[in-house]
Protein backbone atom coordinates (compact mmCIF):
# COMPACT_ATOMS: atom_id res chain seq x y z
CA UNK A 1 34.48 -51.87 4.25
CA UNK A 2 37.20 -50.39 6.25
CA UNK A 3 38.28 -48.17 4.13
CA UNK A 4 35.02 -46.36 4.19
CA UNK A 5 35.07 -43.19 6.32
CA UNK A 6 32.23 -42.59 8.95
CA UNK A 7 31.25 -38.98 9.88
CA UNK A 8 30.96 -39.67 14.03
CA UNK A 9 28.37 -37.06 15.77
CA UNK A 10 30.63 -33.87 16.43
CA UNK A 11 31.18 -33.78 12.59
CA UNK A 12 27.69 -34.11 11.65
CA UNK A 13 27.35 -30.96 14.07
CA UNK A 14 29.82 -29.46 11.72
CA UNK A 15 28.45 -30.28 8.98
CA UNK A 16 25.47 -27.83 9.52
CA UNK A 17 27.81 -25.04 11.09
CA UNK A 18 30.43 -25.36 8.65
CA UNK A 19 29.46 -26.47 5.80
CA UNK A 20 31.92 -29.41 5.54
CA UNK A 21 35.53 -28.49 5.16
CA UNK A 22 38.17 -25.80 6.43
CA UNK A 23 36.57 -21.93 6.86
CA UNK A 24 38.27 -19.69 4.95
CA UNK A 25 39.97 -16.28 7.49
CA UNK A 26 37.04 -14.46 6.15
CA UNK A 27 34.19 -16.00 6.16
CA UNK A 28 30.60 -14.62 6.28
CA UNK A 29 28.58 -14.53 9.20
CA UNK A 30 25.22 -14.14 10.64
CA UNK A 31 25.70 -11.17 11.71
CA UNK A 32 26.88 -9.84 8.51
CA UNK A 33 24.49 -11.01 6.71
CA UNK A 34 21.73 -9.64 9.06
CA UNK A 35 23.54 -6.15 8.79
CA UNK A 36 22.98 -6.31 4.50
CA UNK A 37 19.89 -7.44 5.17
CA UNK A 38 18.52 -4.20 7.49
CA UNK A 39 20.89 -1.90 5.47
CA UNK A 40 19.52 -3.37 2.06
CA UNK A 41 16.17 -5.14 2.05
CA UNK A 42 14.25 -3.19 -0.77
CA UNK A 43 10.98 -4.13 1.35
CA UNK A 44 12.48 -2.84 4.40
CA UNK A 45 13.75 0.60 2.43
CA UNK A 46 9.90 1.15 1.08
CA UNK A 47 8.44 0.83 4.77
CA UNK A 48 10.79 3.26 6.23
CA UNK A 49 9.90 5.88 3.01
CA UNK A 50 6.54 5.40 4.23
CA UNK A 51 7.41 6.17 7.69
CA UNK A 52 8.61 9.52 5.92
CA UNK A 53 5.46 9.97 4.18
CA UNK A 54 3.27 9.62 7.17
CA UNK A 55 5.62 12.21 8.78
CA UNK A 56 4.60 14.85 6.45
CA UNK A 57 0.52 14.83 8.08
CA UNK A 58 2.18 16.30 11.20
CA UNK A 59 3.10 20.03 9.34
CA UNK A 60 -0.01 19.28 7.17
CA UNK A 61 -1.96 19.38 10.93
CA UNK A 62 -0.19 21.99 12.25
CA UNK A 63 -1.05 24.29 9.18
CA UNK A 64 -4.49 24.84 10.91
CA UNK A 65 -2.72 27.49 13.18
CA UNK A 66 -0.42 29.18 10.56
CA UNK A 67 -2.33 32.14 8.44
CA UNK A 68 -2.89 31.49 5.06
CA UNK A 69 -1.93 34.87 2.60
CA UNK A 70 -3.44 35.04 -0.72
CA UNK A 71 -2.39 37.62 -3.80
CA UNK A 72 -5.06 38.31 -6.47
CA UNK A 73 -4.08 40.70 -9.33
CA UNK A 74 -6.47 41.50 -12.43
CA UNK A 75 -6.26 43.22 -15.65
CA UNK A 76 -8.46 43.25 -18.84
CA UNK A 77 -10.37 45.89 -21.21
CA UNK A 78 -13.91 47.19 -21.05
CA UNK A 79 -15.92 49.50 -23.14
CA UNK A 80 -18.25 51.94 -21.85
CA UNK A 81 -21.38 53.66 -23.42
CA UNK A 82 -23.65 55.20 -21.17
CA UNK A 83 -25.72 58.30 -20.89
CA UNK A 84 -26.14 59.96 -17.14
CA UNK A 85 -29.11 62.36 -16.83
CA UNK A 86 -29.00 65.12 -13.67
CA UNK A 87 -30.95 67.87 -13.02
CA UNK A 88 -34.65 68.51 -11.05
CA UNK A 89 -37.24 69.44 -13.93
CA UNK A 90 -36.96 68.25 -17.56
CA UNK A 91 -36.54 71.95 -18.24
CA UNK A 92 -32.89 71.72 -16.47
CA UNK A 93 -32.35 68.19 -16.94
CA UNK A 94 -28.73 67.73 -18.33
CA UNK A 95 -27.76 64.48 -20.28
CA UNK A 96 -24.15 63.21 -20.69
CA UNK A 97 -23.28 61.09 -22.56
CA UNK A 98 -19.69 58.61 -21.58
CA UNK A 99 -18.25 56.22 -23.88
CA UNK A 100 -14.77 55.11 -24.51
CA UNK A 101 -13.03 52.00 -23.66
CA UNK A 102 -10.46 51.63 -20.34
CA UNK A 103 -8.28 48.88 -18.90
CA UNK A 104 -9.49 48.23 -15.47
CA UNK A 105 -6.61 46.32 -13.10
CA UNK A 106 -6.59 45.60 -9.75
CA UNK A 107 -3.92 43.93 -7.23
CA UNK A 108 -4.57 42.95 -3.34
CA UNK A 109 -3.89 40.70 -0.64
CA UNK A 110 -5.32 38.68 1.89
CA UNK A 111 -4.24 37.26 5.30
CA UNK A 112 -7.00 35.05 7.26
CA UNK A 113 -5.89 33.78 10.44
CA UNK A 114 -8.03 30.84 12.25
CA UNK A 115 -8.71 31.57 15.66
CA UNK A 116 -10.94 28.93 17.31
CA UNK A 117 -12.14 26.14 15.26
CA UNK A 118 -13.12 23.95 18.08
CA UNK A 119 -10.22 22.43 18.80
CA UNK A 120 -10.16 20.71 15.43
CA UNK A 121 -6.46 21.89 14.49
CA UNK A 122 -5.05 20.59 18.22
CA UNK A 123 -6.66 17.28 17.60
CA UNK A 124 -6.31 17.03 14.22
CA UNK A 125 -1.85 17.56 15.25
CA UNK A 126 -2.21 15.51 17.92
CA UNK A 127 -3.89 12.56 15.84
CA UNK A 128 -1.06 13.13 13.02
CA UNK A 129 1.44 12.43 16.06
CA UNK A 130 0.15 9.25 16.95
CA UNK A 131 -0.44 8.07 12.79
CA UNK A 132 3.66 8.83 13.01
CA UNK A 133 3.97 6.96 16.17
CA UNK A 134 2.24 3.94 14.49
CA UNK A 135 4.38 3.63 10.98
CA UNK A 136 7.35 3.93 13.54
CA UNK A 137 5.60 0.92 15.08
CA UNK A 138 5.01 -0.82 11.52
CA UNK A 139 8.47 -0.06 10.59
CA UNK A 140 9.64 -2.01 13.28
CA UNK A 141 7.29 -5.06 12.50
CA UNK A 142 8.93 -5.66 9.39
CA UNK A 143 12.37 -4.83 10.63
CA UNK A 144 12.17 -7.68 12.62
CA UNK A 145 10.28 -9.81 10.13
CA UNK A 146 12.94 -9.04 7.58
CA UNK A 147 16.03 -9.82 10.22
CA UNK A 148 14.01 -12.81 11.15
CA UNK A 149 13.48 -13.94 7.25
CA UNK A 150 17.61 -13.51 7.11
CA UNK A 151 18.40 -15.15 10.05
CA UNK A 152 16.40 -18.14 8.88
CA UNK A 153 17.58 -18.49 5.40
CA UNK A 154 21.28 -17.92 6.47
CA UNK A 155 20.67 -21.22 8.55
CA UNK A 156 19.00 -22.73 6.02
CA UNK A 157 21.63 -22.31 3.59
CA UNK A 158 23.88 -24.29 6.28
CA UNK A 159 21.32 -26.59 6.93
CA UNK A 160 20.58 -27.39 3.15
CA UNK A 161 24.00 -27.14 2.46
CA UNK A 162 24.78 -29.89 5.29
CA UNK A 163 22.18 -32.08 3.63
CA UNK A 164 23.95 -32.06 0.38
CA UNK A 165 27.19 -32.90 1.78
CA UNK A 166 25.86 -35.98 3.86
CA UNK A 167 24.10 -37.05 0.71
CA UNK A 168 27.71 -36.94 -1.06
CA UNK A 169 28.93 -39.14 1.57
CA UNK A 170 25.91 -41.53 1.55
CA UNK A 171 26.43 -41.95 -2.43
CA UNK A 172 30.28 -42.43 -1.72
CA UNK A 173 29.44 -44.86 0.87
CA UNK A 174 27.33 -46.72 -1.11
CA UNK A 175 29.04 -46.94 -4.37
CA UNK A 176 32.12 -48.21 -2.27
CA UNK A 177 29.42 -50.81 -1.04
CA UNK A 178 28.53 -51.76 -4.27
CA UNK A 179 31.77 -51.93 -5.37
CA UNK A 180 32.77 -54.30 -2.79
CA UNK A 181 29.56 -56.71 -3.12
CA UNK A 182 30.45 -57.29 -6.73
CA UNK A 183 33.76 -58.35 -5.73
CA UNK A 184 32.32 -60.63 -3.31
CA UNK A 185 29.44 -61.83 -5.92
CA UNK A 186 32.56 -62.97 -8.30
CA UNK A 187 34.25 -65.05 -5.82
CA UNK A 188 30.63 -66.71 -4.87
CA UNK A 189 30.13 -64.79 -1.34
CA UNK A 190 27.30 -63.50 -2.06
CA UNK A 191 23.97 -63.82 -4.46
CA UNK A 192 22.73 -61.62 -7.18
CA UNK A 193 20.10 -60.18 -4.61
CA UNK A 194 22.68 -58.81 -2.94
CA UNK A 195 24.06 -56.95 -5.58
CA UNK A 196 20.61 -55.40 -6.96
CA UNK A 197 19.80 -54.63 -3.32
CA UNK A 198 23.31 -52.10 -3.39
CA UNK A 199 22.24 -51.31 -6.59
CA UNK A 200 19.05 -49.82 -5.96
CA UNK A 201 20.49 -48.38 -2.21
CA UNK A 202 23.08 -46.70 -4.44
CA UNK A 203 20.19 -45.42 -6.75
CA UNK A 204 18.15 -44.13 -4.21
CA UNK A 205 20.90 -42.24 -2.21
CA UNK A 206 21.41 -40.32 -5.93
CA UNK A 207 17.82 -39.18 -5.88
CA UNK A 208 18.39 -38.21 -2.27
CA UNK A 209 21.39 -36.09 -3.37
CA UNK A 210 19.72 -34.38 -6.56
CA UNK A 211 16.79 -33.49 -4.80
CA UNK A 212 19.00 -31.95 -1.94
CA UNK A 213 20.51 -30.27 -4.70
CA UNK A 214 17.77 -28.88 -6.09
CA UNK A 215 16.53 -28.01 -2.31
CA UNK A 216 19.91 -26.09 -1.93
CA UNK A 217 19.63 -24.03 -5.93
CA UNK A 218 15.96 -22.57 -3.96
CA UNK A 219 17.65 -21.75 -0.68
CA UNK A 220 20.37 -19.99 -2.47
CA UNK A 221 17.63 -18.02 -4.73
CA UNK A 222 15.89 -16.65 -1.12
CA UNK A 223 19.04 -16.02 0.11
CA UNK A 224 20.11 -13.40 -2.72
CA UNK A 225 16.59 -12.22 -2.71
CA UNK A 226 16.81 -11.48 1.43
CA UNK A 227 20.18 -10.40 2.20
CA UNK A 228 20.99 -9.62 -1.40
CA UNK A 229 24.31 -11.37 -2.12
CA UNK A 230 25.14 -14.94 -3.40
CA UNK A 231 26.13 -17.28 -0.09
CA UNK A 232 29.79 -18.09 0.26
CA UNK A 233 32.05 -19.41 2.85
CA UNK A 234 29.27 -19.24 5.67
CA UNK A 235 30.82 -19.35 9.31
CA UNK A 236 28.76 -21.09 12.11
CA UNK A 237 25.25 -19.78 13.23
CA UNK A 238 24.88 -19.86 16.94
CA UNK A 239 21.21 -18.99 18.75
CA UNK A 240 20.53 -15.28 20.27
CA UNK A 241 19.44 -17.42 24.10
CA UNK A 242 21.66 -14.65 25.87
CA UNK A 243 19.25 -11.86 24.56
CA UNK A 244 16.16 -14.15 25.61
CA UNK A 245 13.90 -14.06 28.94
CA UNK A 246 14.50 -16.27 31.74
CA UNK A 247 11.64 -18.04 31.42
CA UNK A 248 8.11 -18.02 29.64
CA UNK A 249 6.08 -15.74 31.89
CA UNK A 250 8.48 -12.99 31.58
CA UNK A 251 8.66 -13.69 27.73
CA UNK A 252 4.81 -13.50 27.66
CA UNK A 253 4.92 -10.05 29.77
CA UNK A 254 7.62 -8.47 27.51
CA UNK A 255 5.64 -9.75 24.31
CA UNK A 256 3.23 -7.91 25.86
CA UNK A 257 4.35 -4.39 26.09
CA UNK A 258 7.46 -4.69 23.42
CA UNK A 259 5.93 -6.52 20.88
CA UNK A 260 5.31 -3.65 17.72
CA UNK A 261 2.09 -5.02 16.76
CA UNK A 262 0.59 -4.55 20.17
CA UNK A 263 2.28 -1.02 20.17
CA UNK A 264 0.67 -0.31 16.65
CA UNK A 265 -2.61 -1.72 17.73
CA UNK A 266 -2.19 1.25 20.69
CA UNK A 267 -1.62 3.87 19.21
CA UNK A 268 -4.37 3.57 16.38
CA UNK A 269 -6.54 3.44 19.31
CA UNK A 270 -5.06 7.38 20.23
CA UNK A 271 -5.74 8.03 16.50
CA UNK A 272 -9.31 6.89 16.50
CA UNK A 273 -9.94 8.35 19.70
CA UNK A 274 -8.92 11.67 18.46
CA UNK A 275 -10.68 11.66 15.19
CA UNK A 276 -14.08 11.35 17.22
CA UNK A 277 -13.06 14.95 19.00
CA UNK A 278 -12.17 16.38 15.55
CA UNK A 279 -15.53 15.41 14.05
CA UNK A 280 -17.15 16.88 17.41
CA UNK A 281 -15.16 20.02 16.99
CA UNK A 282 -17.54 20.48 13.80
CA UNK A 283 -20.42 20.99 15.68
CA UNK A 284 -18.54 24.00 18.11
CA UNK A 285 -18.45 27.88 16.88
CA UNK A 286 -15.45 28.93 14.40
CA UNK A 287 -13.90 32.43 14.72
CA UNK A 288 -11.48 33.76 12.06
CA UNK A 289 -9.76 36.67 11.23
CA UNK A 290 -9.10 37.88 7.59
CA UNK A 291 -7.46 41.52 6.77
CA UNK A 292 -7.16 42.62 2.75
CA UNK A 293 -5.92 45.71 0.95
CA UNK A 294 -6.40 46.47 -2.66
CA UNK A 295 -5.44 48.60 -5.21
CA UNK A 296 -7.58 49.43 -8.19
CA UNK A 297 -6.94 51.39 -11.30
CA UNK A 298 -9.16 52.68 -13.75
CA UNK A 299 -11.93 50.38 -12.58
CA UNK A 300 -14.76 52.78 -14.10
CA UNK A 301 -14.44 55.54 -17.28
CA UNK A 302 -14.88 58.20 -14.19
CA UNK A 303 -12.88 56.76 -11.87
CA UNK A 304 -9.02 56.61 -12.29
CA UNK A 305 -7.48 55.09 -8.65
CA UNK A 306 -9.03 53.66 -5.64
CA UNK A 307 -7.44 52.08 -2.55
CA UNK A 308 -9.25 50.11 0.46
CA UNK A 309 -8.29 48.21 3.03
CA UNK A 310 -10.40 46.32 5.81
CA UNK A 311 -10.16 43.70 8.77
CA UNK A 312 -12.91 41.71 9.31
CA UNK A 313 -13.73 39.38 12.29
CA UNK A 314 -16.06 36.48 11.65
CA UNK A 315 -17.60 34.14 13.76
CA UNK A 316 -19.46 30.88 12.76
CA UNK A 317 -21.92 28.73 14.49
CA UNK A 318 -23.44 25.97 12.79
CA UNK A 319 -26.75 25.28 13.97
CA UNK A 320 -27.87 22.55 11.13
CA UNK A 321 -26.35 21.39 8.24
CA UNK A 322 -28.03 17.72 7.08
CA UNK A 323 -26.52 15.65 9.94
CA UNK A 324 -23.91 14.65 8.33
CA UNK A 325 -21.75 15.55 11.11
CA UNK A 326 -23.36 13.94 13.71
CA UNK A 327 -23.10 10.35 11.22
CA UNK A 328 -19.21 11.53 11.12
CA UNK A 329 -19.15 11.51 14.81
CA UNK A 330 -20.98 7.82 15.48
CA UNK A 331 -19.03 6.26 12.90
CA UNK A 332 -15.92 7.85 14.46
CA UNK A 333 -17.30 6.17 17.73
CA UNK A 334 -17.81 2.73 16.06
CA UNK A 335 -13.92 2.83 14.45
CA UNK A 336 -13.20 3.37 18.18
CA UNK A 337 -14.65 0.79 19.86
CA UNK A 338 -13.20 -1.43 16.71
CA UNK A 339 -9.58 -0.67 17.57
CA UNK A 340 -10.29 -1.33 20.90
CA UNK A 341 -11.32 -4.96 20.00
CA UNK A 342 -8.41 -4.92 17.65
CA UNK A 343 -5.97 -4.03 20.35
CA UNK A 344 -7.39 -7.41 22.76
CA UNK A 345 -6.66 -9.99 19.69
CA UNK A 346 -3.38 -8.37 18.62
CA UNK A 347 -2.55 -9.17 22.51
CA UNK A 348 -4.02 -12.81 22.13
CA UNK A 349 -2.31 -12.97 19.16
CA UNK A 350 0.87 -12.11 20.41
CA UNK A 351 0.31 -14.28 23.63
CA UNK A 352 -0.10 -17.53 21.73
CA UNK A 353 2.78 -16.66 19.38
CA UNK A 354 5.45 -16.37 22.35
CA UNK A 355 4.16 -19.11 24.00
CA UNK A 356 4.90 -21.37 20.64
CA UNK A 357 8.20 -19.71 19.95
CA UNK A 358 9.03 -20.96 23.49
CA UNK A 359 8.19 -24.69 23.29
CA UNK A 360 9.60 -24.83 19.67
CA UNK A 361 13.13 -23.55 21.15
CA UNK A 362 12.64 -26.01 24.39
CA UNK A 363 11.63 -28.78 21.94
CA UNK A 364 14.73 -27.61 19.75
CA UNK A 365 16.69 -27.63 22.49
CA UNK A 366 16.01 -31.29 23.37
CA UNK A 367 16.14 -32.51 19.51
CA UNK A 368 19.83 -31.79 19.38
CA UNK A 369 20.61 -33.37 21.84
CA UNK A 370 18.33 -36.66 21.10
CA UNK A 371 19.32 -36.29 17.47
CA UNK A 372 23.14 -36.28 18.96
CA UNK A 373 22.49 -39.37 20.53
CA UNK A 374 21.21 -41.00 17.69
CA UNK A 375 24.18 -40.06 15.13
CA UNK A 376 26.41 -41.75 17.80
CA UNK A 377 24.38 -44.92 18.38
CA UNK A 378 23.33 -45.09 14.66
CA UNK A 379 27.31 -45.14 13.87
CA UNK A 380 27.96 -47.99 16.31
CA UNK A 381 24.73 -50.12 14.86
CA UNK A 382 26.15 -49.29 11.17
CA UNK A 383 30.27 -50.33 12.60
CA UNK A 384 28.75 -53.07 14.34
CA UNK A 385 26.06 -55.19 11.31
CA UNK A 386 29.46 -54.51 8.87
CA UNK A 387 31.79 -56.75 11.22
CA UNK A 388 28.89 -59.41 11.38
CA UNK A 389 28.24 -59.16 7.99
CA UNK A 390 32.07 -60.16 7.64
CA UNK A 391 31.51 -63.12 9.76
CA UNK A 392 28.46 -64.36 7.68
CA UNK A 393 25.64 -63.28 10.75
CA UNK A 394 24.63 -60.14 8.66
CA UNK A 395 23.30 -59.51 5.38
CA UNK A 396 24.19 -56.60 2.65
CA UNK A 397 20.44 -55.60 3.17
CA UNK A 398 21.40 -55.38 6.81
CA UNK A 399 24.20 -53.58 6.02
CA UNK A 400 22.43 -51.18 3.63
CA UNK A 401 19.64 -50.79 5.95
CA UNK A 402 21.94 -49.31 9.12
CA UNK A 403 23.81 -47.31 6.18
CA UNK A 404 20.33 -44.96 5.69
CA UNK A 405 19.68 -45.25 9.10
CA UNK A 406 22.83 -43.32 10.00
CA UNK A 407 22.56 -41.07 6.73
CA UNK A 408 18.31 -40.32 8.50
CA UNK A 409 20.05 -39.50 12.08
CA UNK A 410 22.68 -37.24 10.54
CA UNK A 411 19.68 -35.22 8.83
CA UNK A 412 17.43 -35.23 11.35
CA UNK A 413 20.72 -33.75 13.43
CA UNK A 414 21.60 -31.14 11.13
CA UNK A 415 17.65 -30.30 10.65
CA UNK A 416 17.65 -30.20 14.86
CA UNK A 417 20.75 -27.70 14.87
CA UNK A 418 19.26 -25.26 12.26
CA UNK A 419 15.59 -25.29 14.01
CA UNK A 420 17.27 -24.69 17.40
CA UNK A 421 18.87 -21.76 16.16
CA UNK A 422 15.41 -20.31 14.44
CA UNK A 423 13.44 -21.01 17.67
CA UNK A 424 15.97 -18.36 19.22
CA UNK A 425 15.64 -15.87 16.79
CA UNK A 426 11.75 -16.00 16.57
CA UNK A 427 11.29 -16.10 20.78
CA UNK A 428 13.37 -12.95 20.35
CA UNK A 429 10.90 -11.73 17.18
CA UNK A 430 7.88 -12.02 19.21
CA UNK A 431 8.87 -10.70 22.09
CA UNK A 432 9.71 -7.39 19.96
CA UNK A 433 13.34 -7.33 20.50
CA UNK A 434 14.86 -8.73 17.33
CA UNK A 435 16.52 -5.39 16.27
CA UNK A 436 20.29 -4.38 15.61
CA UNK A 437 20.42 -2.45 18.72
CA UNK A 438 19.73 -5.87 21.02
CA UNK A 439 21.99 -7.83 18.53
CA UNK A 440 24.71 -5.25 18.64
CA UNK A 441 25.07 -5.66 14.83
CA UNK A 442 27.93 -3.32 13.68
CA UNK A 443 25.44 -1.28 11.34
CA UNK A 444 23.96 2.46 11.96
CA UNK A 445 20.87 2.09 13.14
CA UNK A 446 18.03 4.14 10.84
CA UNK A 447 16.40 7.02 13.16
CA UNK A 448 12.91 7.75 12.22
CA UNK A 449 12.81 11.06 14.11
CA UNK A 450 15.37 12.50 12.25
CA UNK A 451 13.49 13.01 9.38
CA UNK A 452 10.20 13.85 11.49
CA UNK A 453 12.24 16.55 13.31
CA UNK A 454 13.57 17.89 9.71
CA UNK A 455 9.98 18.26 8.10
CA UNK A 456 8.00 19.09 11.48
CA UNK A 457 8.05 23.03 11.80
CA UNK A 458 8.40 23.54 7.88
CA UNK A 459 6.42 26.50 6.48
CA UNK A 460 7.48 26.40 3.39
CA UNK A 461 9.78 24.27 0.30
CA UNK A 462 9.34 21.48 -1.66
CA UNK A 463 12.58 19.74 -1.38
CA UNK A 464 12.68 16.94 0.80
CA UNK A 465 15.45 16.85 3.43
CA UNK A 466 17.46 14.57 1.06
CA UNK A 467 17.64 16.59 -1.74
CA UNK A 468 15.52 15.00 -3.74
């Protein structure tokens, strides 16, 4: 037995950190992975072309004030047979007769400019505003669902990674334990119970290590899928406390106001708000303003050229028109009050989330360092039952016994170290400040406005500001 190596606690802690053996000069880290992730994440690149899709209802709203100029040009043929009469008496009354075929064409413009419509147009921009406010706030929802899905799978890589190592090590152990009770079972030490009972450890600590394996071939899948590279060389993953409130109450607070679903949940209470004063803009006067030339030739056999020209002003008032408007308006009303409600769970919601991301990092906290504990005691107990086995006061099955017990306490430490590092990350999620900027990740951060700012006062073109 002595030449059997035992892992004592601070390599166990290594184990899920390192990954068992030396770190290469450049090895991948959290962070880096968290930047491919943001940068990359084909889920996260969708969302933010939505963001730029919602943009484009802002210069859709703001066409309400811009005139809108039509041209109209006609041409054709037409073939005339007609007979005129003139005169006062049938004595004098002249007939004349006009046939012949002409090609009548015609070209003319109009401008129509809106000048009250109720307010609809103001509302209708400001409600477009807030719809962009909101994707900005959905954006960052699965920002920080996405950096929270990397963080987690780059920890458990380690963690899963960790497991298979300490497996490797159990199956070593053990197969140097069997080894060493068959020797002892030839010279009449021990029995033939003994030697199944290492034989079935030993068999046991294999299925432990393939299904670790096959634990590890998954976590390596999500891992590509997430961050979108194969792991390799991953350095330590430490927790994000330094980012983190002081203590719950001010976590709840900042969940609060920070948190992007309760911001979302706001502003589609602006949105519905607004939408009930554009549907009771319907039922206010419109006045518009429409000017048109034209210029016709040969519209009649007689009649070779015309031109006319005319400004109109036009007011509407609707006095009736079904009451489908006034349904518009009441349902408006009920959406309302539904957002409202919406708004007071998201907030509940969001309350009971911090407050469990909060005791799972306390309770992580504490795990480590009971899980520590056990690592170091379980190594003493397993030291300890192989020196009285030696003097005849143990038996292998005592032996084999405080073997798995150390191999469970190294697990359950490396398990401890990986949740204690989530628990950070998702305190930090649902208070609404996992992002790049409160990580200082060395990655540009993506600017929604940009693109709102490009496509905001745009009358006209149908390239996007990318080029596409």
């Amino acid at each position: 037995m002595r030449g059997v190596k035992v892992f004592t606690g601070a390599a166990a802690s290594v184990l899920l950190l390192a990954c068992m053996g030396p770190l290469p000069a450049l090895a991948d880290t959290i962070e880096a992975a968290l930047v491919r992730a943001y940068q990359n994440n084909p889920q996260l690149n969708a969302q933010r072309a939505t963001v730029r899709f919602t943009d484009e209802n802002v210069p859709q709203a703001l066409s309400g004030y811009r005139p809108k100029v039509g041209i109209t040009a006609t041409t054709g043929y037409q073939y005339t047979d007609t007979l005129s009469t003139a005169g006062g008496t049938p004595s004098t009354l002249v007939r004349t007769p006009i046939h012949g075929a002409n090609a009548p064409r015609s070209v003319g413009a109009t401008v129509s400019q809106t000048l009250f419509n109720g307010q609809q147009t103001a509302n209708k921009t400001r409600a477009a505003e807030s719809q962009v406010s909101g994707a900005r706030e959905a954006l960052r929802v699965l920002e920080q669902t996405v950096l929270l899905q990397a963080a987690t799978i780059y920890m458990d890589y380690l963690r899963d990674s960790a497991i298979v190592e300490v497996q490797k090590s159990n199956v070593r152990v053990l197969e140097q334990t069997l080894k060493q009770t068959r020797d002892r079972f030839n010279v009449g030490e021990v029995t033939r119970t003994d030697v199944a009972q290492s034989e079935a450890q030993l068999a046991a600590g294999k299925t432990q290590l393939l299904t670790a394996e096959a634990q590890l071939v998954t976590t390596k899948s999500n891992f590509r899928r997430i961050i979108g590279n194969e792991p390799e060389a991953l350095a330590p993953g430490s927790p994000v406390d330094r980012f983190l409130p002081g203590t719950l109450p001010s976590a709840v607070d900042l969940g609060l106001t920070e948190n992007p679903n309760v911001t979302a949940a706001m502003f589609g209470i602006d949105v519905s708000y607004l939408q009930v004063k554009v549907n009771e803009g319907a039922l206010l006067p419109t006045v518009s303003l429409q000017a048109s030339v034209s210029q016709n030739y040969e519209s009649t056999m007689t009649l070779y050229r015309s031109f006319g020209a005319s400004a109109v002003a036009q007011l509407q008032v609707p006095i009736y028109q079904g009451g489908a408007e006034y349904s518009l308006i009441r349902q408006s009303k009920e959406t309302l009050a539904q957002q409202r409600l919406v708004l007071e769970q998201t907030r509940d919601q969001t309350r009971a989330n911090v407050v469990t991301a909060w005791g799972q990092l306390v309770a992580g906290k504490a795990q480590v360092q009971s899980a520590q504990s056990q690592v170091t005691a379980s190594e003493i107990a397993l030291n300890g039952v192989r020196e009285e086995a030696k003097a005849g006061q143990r038996t292998t099955l005592d032996v084999l016994n405080a073997q798995q017990a150390l191999v469970n306490a190294r697990v359950a430490l490396v398990t401890a170290q990986h949740d204690r590092v989530v628990a950070s990350y998702s305190v930090l999620n649902t208070v609404g400040r996992l992002s790049p900027i409160v990580l200082n990740l060395p990655t540009t951060v993506y600017d929604p406005s940009v693109h709102y700012h490009q496509v905001r006062d745009s009358w006209v073109g149908v390239r996007t500001p990318d080029g596409r």
